[in-house]
Each structure stands twice: as structure tokens, then as C-alpha cells.
N, C-alpha and C. Protein backbone atom coordinates (compact mmCIF):
# COMPACT_ATOMS: atom_id res chain seq x y z
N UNK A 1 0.83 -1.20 0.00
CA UNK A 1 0.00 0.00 0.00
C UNK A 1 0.87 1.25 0.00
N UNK A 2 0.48 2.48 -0.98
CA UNK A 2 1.24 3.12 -0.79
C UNK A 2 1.24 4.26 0.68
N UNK A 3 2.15 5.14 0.72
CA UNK A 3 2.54 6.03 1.80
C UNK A 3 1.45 6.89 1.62
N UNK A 4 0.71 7.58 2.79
CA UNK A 4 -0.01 8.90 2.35
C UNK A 4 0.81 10.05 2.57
N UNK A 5 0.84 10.89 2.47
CA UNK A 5 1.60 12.38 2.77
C UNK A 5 0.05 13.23 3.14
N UNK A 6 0.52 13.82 3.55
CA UNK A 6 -0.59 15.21 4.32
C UNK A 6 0.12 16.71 3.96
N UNK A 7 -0.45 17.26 3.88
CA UNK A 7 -0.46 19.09 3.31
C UNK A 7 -1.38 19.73 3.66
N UNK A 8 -0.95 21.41 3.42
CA UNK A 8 -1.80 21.89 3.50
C UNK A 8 -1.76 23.11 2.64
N UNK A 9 -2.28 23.90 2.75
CA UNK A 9 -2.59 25.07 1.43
C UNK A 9 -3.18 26.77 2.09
N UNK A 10 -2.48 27.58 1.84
CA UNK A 10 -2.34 28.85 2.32
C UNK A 10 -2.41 29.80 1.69
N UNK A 11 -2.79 31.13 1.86
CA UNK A 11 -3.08 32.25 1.49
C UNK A 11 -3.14 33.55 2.38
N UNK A 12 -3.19 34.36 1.98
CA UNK A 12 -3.28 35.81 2.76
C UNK A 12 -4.09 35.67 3.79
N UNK A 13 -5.43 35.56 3.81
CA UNK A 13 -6.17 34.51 4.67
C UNK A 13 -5.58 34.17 6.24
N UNK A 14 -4.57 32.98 5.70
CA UNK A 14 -3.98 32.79 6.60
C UNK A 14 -2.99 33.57 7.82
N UNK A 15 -2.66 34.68 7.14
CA UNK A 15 -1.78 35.62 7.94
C UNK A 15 -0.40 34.91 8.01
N UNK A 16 0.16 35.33 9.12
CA UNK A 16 1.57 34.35 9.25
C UNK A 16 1.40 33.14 9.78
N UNK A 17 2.34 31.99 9.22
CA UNK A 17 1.59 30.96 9.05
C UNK A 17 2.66 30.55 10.14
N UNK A 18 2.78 29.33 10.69
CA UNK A 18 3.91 28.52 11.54
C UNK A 18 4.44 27.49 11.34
N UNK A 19 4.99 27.50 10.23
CA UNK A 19 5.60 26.50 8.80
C UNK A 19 6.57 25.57 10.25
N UNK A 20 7.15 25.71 11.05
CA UNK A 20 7.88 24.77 12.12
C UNK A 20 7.00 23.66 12.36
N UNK A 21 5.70 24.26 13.01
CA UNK A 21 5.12 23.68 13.46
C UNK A 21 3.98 22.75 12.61
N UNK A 22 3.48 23.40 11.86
CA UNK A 22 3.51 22.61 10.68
C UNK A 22 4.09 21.12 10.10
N UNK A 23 5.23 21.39 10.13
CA UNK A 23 6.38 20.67 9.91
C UNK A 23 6.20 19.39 10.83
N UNK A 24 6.85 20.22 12.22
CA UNK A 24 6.99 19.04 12.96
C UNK A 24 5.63 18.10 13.32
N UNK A 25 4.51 18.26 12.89
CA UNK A 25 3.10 17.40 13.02
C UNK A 25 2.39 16.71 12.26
N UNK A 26 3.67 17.00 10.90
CA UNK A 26 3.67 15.77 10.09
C UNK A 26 3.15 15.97 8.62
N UNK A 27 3.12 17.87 8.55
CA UNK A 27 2.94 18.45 7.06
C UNK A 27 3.55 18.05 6.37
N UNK A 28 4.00 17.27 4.99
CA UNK A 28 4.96 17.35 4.02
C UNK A 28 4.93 17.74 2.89
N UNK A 29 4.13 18.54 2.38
CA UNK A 29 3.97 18.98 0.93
C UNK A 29 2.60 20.67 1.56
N UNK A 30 3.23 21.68 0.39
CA UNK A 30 1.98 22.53 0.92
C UNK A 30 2.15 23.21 0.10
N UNK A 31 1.24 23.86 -0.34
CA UNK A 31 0.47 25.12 -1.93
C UNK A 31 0.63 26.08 -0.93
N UNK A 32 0.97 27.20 -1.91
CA UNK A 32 0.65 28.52 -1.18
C UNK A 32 0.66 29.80 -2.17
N UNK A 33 -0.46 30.66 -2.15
CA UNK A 33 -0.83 31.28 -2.97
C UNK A 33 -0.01 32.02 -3.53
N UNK A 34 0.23 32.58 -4.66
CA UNK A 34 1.19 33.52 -5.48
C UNK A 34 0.04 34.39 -6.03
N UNK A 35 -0.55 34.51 -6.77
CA UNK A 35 -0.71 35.12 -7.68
C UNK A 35 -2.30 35.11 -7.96
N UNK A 36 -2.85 36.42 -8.54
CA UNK A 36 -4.27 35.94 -9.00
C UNK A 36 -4.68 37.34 -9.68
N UNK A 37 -5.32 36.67 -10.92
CA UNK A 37 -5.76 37.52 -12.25
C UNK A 37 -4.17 38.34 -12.40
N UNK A 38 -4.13 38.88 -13.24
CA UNK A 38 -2.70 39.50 -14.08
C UNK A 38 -1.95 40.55 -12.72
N UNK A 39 -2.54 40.94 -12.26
CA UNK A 39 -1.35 42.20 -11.00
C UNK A 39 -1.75 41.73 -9.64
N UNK A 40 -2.31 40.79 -9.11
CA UNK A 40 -2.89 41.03 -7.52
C UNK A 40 -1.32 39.86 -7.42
N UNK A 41 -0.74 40.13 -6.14
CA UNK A 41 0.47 39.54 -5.61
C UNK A 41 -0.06 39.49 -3.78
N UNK A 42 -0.42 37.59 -3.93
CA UNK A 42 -0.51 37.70 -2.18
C UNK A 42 0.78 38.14 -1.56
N UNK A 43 0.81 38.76 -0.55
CA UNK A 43 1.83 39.57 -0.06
C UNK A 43 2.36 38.50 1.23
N UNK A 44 1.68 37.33 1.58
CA UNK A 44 2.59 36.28 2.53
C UNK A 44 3.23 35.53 1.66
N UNK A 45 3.22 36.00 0.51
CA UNK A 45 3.86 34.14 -0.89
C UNK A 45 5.18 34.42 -0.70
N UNK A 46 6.35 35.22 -0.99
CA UNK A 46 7.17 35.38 -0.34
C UNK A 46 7.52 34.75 0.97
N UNK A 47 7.55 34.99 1.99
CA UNK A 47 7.83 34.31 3.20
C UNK A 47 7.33 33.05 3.26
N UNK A 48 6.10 32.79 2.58
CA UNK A 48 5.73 31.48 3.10
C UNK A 48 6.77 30.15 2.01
N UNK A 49 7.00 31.22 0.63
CA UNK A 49 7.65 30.38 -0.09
C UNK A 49 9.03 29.64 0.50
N UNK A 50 9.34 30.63 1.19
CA UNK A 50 10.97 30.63 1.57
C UNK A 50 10.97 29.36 2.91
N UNK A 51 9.47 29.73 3.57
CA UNK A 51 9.63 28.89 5.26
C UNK A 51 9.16 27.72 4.95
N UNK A 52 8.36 27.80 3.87
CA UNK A 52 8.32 25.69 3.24
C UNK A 52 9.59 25.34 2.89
N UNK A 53 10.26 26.06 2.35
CA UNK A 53 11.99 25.24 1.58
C UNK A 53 12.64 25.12 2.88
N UNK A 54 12.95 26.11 3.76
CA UNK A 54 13.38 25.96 5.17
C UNK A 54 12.84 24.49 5.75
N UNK A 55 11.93 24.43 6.15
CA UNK A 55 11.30 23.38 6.74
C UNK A 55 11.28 22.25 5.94
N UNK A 56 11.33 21.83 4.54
CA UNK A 56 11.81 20.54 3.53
C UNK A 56 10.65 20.41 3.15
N UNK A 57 9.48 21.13 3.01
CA UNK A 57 8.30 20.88 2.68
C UNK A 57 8.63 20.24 1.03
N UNK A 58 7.74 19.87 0.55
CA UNK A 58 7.55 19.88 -0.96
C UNK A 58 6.97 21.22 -0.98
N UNK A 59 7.13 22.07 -1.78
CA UNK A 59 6.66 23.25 -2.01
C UNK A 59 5.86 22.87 -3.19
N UNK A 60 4.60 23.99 -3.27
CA UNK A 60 3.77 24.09 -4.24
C UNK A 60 3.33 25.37 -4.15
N UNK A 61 3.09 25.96 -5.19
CA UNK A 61 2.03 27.76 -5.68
C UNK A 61 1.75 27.23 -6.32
N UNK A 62 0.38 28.23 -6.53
CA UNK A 62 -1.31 28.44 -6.93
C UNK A 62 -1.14 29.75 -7.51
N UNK A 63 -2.03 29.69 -8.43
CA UNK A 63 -3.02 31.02 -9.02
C UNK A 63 -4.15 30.90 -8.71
N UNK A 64 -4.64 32.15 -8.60
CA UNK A 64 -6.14 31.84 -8.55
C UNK A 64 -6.90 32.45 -9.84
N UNK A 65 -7.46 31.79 -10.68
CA UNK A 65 -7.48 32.26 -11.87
C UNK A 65 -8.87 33.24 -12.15
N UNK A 66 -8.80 34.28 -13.81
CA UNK A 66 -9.76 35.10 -13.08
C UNK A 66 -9.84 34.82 -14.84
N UNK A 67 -10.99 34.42 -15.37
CA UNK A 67 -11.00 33.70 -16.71
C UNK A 67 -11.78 35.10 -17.23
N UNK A 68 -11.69 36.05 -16.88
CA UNK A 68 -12.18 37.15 -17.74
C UNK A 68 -11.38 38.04 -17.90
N UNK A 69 -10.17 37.57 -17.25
CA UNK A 69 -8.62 38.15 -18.33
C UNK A 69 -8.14 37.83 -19.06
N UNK A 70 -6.99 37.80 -19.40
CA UNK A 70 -5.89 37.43 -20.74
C UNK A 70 -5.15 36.21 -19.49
N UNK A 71 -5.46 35.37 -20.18
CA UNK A 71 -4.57 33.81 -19.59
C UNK A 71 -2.75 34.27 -19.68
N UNK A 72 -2.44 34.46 -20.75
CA UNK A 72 -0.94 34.96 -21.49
C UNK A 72 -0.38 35.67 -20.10
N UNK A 73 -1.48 37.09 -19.85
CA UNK A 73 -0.84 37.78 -18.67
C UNK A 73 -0.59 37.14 -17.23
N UNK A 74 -1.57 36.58 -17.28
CA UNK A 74 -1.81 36.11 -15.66
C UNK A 74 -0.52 35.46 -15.08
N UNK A 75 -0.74 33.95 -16.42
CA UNK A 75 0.66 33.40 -16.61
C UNK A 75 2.04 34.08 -16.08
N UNK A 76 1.99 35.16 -17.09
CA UNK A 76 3.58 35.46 -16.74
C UNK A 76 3.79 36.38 -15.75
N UNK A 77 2.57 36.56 -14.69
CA UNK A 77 2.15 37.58 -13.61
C UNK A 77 2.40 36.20 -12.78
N UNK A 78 2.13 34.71 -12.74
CA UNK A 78 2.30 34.08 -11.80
C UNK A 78 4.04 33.32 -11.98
N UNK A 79 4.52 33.27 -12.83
CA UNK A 79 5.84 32.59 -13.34
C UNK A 79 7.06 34.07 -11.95
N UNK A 80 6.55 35.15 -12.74
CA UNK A 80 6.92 36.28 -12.21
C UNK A 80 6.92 36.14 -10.72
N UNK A 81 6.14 36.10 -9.98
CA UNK A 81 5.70 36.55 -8.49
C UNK A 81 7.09 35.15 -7.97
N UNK A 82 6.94 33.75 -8.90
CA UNK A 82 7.57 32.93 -8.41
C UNK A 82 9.17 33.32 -8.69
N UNK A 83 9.14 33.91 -9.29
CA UNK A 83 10.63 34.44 -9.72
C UNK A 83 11.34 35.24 -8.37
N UNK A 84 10.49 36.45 -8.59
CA UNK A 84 11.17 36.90 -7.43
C UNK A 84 11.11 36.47 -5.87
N UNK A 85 10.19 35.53 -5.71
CA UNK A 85 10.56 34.98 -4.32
C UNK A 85 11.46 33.73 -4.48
N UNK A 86 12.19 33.82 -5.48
CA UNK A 86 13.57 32.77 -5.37
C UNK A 86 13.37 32.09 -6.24
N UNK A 87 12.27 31.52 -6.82
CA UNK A 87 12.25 30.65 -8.34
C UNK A 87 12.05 29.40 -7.77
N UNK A 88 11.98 28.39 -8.64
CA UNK A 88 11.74 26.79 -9.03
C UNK A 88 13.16 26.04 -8.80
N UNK A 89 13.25 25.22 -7.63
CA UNK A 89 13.88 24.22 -7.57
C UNK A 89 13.33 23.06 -7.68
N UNK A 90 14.43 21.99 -8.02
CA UNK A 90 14.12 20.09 -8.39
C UNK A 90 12.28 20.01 -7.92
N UNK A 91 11.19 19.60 -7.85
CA UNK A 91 10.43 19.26 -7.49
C UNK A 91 9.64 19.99 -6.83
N UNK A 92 9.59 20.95 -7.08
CA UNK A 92 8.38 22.51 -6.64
C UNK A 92 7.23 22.14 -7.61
N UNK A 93 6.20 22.19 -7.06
CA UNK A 93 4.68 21.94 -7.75
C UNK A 93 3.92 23.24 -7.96
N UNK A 94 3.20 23.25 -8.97
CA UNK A 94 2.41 24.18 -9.93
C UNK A 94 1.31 24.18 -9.87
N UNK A 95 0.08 24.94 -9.43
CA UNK A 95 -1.21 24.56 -9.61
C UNK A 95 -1.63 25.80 -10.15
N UNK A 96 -3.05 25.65 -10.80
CA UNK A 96 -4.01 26.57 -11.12
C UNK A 96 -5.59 26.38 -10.21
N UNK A 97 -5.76 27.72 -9.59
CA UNK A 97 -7.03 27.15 -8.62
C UNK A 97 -8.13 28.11 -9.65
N UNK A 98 -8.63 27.01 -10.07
CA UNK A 98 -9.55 27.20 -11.13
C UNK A 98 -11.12 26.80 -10.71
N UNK A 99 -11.95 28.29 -9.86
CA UNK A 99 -13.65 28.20 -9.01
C UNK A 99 -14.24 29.28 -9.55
N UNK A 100 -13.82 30.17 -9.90
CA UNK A 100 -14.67 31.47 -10.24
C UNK A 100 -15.05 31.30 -11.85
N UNK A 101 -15.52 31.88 -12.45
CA UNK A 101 -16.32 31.64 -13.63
C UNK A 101 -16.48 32.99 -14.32
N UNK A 102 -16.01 34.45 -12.91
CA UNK A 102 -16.11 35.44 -13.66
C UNK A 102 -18.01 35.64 -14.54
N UNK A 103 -18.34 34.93 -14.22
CA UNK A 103 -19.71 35.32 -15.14
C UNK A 103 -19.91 34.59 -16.87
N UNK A 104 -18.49 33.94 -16.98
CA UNK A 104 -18.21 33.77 -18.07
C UNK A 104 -19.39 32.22 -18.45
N UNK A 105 -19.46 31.95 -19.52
CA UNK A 105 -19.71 30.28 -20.00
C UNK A 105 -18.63 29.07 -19.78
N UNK A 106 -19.21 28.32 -19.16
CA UNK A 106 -18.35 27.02 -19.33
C UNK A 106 -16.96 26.41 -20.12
N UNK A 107 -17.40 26.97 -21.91
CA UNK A 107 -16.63 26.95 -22.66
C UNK A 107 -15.37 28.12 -22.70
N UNK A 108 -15.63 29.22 -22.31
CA UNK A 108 -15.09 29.93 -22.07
C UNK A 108 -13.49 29.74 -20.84
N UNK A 109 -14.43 29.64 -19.93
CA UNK A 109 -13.91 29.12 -18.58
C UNK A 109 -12.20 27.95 -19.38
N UNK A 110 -13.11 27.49 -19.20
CA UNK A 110 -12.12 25.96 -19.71
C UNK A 110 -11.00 26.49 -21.04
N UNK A 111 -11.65 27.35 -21.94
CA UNK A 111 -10.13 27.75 -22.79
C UNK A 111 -9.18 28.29 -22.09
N UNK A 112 -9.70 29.42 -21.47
CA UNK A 112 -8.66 29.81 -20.15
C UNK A 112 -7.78 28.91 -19.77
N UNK A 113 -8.35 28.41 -18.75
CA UNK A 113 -7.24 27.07 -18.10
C UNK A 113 -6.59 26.99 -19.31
N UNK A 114 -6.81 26.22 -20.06
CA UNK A 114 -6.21 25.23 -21.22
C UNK A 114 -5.10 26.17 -21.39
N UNK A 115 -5.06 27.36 -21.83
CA UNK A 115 -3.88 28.29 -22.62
C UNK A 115 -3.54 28.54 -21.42
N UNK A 116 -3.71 29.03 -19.97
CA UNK A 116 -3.00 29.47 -19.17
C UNK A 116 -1.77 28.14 -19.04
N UNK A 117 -2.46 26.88 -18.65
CA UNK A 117 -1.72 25.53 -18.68
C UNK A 117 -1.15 25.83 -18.79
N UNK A 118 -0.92 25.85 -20.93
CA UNK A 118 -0.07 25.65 -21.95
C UNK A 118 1.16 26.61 -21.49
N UNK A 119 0.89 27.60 -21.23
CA UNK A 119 2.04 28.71 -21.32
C UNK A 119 2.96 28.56 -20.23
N UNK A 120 2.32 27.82 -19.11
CA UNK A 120 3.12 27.77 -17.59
C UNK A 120 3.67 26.06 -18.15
N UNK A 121 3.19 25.33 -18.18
CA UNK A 121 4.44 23.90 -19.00
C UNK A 121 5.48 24.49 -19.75
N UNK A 122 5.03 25.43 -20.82
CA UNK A 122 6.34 25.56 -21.71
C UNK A 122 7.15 26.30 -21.25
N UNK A 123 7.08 27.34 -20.37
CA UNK A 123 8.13 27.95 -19.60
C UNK A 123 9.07 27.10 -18.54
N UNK A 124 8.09 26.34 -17.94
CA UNK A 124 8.60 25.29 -17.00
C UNK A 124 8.98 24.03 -16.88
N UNK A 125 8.63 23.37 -17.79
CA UNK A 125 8.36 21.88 -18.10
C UNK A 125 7.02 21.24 -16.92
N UNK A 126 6.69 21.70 -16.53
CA UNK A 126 5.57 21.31 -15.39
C UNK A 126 3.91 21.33 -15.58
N UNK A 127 3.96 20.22 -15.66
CA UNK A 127 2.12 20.68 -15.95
C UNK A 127 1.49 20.38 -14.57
N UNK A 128 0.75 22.00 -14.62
CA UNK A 128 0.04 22.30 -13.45
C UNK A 128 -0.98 21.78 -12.67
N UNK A 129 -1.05 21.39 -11.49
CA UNK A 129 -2.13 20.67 -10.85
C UNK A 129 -3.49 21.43 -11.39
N UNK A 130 -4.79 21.27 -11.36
CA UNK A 130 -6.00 21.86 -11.42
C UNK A 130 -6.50 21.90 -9.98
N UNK A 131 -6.62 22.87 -9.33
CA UNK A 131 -7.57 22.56 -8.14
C UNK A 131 -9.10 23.25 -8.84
N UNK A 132 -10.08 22.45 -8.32
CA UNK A 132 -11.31 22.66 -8.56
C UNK A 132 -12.53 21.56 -7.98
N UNK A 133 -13.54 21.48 -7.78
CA UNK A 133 -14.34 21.41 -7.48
C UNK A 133 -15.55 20.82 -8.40
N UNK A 134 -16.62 19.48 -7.66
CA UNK A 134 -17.19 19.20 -7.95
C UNK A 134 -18.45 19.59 -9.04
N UNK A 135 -19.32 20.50 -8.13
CA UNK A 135 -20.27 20.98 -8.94
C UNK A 135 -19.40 22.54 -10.17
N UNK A 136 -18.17 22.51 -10.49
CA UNK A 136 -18.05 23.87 -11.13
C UNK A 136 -17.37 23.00 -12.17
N UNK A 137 -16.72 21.58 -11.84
CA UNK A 137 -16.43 20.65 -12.93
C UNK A 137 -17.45 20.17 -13.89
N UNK A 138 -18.15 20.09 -13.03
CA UNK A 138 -19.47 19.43 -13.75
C UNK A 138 -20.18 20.28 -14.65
N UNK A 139 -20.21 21.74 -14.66
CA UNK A 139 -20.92 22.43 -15.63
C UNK A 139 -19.80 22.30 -17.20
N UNK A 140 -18.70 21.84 -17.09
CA UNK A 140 -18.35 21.93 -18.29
C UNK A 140 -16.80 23.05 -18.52
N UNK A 141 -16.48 23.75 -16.87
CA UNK A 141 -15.60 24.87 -16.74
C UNK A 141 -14.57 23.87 -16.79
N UNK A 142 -14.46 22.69 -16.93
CA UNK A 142 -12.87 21.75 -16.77
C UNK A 142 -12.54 20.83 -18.20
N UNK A 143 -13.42 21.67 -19.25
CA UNK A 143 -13.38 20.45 -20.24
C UNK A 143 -11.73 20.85 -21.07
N UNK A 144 -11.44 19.99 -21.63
CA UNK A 144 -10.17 19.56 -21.65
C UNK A 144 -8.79 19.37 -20.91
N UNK A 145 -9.00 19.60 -19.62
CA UNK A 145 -7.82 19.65 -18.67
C UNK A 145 -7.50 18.08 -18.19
N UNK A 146 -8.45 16.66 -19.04
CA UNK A 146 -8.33 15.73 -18.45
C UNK A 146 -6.88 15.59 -18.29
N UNK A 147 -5.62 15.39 -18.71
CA UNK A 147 -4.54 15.37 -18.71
C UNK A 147 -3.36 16.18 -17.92
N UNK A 148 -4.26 17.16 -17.07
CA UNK A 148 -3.53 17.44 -15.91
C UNK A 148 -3.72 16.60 -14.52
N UNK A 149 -2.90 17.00 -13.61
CA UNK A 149 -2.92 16.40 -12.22
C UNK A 149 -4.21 17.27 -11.66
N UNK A 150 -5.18 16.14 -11.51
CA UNK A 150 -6.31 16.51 -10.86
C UNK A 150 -6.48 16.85 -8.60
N UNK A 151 -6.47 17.96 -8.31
CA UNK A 151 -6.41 18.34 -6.72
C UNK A 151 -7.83 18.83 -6.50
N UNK A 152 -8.74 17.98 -5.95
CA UNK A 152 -10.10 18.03 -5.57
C UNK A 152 -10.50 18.62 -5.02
N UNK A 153 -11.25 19.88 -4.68
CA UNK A 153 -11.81 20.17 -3.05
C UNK A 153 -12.84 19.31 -3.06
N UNK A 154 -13.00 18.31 -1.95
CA UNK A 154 -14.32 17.67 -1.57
C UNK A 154 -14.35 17.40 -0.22
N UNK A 155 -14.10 18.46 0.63
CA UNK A 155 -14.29 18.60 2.31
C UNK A 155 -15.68 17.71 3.27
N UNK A 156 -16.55 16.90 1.81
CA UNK A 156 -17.68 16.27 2.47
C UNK A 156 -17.09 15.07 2.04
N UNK A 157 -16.42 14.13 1.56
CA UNK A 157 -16.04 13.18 1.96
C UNK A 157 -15.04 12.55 2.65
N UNK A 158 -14.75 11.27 2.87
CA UNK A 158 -13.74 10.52 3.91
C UNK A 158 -12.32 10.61 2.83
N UNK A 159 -11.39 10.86 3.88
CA UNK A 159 -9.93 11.35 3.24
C UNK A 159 -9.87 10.19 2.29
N UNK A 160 -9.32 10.62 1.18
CA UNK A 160 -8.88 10.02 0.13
C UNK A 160 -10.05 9.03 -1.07
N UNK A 161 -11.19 9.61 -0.33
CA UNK A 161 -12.82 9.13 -1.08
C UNK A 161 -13.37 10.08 -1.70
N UNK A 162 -12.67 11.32 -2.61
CA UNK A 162 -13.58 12.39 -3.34
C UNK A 162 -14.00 11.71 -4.50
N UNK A 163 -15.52 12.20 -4.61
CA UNK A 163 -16.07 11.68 -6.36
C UNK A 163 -15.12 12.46 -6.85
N UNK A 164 -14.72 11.90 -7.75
CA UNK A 164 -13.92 12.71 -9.49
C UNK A 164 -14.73 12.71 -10.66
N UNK A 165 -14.89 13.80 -10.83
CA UNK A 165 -15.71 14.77 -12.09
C UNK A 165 -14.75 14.52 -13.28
N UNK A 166 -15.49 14.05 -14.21
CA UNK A 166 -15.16 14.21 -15.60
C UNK A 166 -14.48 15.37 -16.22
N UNK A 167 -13.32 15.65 -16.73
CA UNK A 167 -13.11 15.49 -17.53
C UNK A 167 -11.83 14.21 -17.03
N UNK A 168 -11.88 14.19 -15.89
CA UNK A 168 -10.60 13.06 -15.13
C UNK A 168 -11.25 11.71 -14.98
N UNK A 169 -10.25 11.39 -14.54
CA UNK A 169 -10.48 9.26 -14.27
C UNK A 169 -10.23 9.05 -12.78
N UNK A 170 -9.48 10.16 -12.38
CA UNK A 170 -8.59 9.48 -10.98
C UNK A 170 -7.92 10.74 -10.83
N UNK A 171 -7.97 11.10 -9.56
CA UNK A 171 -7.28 12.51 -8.32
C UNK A 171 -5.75 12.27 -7.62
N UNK A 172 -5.50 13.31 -7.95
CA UNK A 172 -3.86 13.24 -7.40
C UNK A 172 -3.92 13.62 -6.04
N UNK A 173 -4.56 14.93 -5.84
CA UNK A 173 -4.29 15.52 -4.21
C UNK A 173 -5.73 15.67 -3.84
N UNK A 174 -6.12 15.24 -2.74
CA UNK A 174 -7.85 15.41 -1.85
C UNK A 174 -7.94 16.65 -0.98
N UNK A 175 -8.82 17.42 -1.36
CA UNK A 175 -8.47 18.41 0.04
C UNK A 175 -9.62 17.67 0.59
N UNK A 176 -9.38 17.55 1.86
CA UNK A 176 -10.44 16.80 2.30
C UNK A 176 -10.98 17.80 3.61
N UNK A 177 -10.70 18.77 4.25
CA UNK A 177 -10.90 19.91 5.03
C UNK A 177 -10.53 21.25 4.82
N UNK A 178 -11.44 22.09 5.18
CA UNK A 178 -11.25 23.44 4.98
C UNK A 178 -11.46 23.95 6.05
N UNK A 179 -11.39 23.90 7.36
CA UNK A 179 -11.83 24.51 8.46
C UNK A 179 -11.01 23.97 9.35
N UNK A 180 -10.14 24.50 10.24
CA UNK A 180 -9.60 25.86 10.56
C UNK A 180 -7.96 26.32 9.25
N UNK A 181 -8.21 25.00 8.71
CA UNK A 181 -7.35 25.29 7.93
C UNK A 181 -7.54 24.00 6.99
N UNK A 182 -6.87 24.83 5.19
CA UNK A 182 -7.61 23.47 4.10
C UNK A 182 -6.16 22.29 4.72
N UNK A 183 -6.75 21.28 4.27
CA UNK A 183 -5.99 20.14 4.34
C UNK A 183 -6.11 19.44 3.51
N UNK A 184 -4.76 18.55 3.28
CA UNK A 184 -4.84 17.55 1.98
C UNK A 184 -4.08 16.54 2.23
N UNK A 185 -4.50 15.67 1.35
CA UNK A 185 -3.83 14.13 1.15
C UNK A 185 -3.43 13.83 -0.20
N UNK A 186 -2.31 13.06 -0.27
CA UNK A 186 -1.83 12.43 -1.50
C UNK A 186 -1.57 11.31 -1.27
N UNK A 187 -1.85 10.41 -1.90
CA UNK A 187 -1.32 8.91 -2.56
C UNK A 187 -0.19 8.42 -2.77
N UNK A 188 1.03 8.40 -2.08
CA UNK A 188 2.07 7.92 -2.58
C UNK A 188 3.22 8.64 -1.64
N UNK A 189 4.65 8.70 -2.26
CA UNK A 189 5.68 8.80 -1.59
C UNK A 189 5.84 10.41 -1.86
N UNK A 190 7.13 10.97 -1.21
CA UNK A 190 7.55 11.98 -1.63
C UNK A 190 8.08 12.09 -2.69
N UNK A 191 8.96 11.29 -3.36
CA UNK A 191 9.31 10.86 -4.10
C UNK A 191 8.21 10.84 -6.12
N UNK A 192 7.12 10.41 -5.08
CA UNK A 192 6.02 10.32 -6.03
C UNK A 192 5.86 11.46 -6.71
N UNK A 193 4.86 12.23 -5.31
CA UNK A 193 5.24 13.62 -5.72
C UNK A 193 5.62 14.42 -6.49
N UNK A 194 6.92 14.85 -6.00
CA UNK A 194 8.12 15.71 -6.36
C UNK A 194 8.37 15.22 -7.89
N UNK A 195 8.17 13.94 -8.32
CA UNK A 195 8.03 13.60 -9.69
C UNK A 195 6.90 14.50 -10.95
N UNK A 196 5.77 14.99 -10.04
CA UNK A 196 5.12 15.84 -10.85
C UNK A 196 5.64 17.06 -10.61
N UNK A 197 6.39 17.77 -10.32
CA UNK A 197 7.24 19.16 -9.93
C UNK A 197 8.30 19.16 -11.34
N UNK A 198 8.73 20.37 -10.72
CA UNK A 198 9.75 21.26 -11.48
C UNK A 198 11.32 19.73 -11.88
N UNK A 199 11.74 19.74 -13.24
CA UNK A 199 12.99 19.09 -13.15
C UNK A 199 14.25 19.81 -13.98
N UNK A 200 14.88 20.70 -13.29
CA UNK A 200 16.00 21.32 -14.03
C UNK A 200 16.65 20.98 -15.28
N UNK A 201 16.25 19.70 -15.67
CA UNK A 201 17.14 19.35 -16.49
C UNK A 201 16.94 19.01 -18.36
């Protein structure tokens, strides 16, 4: 059977976070917000970037995407934010937190992602986790992303039991709590992991 790992996932929200403690209670992998729509810069991504590498976390950033902009910008508004808080080492993870809809259509929605993807792989070699959600999958906002690493919010089921929405087969990361803080699970080793992350080479 494989190893589970536990994480967790942060934002401004959170304020200053206590990445030690964290640590020592058995966190090993954790998202933390960068970036969202083309200029907004969470202002803890910095520090928090730096106190996951401190602590050996697997590191991971998020966008939070705002599909009634230019994907192109956002992109290089989130590549950016990661730049200057020190950049991409061996096995740093990529996500897009893809819930808002902006007002937009389904079809709409989903080209977004798709070209934002595209542009953050080819800069990076990394294709980006999707975080998203049941009922906003289901209208059709996730169609073509089957081929990314699917990260669930489904806080109403038992850890590592989220339904998976079509356009996927099978979930990489569960958030399985959001209260007092989100939490997550993964399937496998660190090792595993860090295999969908950043590879220098």
C-alpha cells in the first residue's frame, strides 16, 4: 500500500503561518498562494515560499485564476511573483485554482485554463495541478484539462474518497478539510510527488 503524505494550502487569509510547526506534526507537501488575475500579488507568498523550503516541505504555488482576463498575462504575472521569491527548484509543484467563472460560459472558462496551462508547461516543463471542485467541474468549466494532475476540493467526503468529475479518471491531491485550515492528502511517496514538480534538467 502506498505512503499517504498530508499538506496543507495557504493564502493571505492565513496571515503568518507557523511553517515549524507545521512541519513538525507531520505536514509534508503545501500550496501557497502567489498570484491571482494579471497584477494582484498575495503579499505572505514570499515568506511562506521561503519557510516551506526551510522546513523541507515539498513546495507548491497556486493562481487563482480570473478567466475574464488574458490567460498569457496572468501566466507570466504568476511565473513572475515565483521568480522573485527565489524561483523553481528540483520538485516545486504548480497549480491553477480554477472556481470562479467570472460570469463567463463554461466553454469559455475551460479555454482559459487550457492556454494558461499551456504557457506555464512551456516555460517550466511542469504541468500544473488543477484545483477545482465538484459541482463547477461538472458544468463543463474543466473540459479539456483531463490530462492534468487533478487536486479536488471535496471537504464532504472521507480522506482520500472524493467523487472525481469528468473530464478526469482518478485525483492526485484530496483536500479533504477546509476549516480551521484546508488540508490535503496524496497517494504515494515523496518521491512520487516531487516527480510531478519542477525538473532542471
Amino acid at each position: 500500500m502506498k505512503r499517504v503524505l498530508h499538506g496543507i494550502d495557504v493564502s493571505n487569509w492565513q496571515g503568518l503561518v507557523n511553517w515549524d510547526d507545521h512541519a513538525d506534526n507531520g505536514v509534508a507537501f503545501a500550496f501557497a498562494k502567489a498570484s491571482e488575475g494579471a497584477t494582484y500579488t498575495d503579499k505572505w507568498f514570499d515568506r511562506n515560499w521561503q519557510r516551506m523550503r526551510e522546513n523541507w516541505l515539498v513546495c507548491g504555488a497556486y493562481h487563482f485564476a480570473r478567466p475574464e482576463g488574458e490567460p498569457a498575462d496572468q501566466a507570466r504575472h504568476f511565473l513572475r511573483t515565483i521568480r522573485q521569491a527565489g524561483g523553481l527548484r528540483k520538485g516545486d509543484l504548480l497549480a491553477l485554482d480554477l472556481e470562479a467563472d467570472d460570469k463567463l460560459p463554461p466553454d469559455q472558462v475551460a479555454a482559459f485554463a487550457r492556454r494558461w496551462c499551456r504557457m506555464v508547461e512551456r516555460h517550466t516543463g511542469v504541468r500544473p495541478f488543477i484545483y477545482t471542485y465538484l459541482s463547477f467541474a461538472r458544468k463543463g468549466n474543466c473540459a479539456g484539462l483531463g490530462e492534468y494532475p487533478l487536486w479536488i476540493a471535496s471537504p464532504g467526503k472521507p480522506i482520500g474518497e472524493p467523487v472525481v468529475p469528468a473530464p478526469w479518471r482518478g485525483w492526485r491531491i484530496h483536500q479533504y478539510a477546509n476549516s480551521p485550515l484546508d488540508r490535503n492528502v496524496f497517494h504515494g511517496s515523496r518521491q512520487d510527488l516531487t516527480r510531478l514538480g519542477y525538473d532542471p534538467r
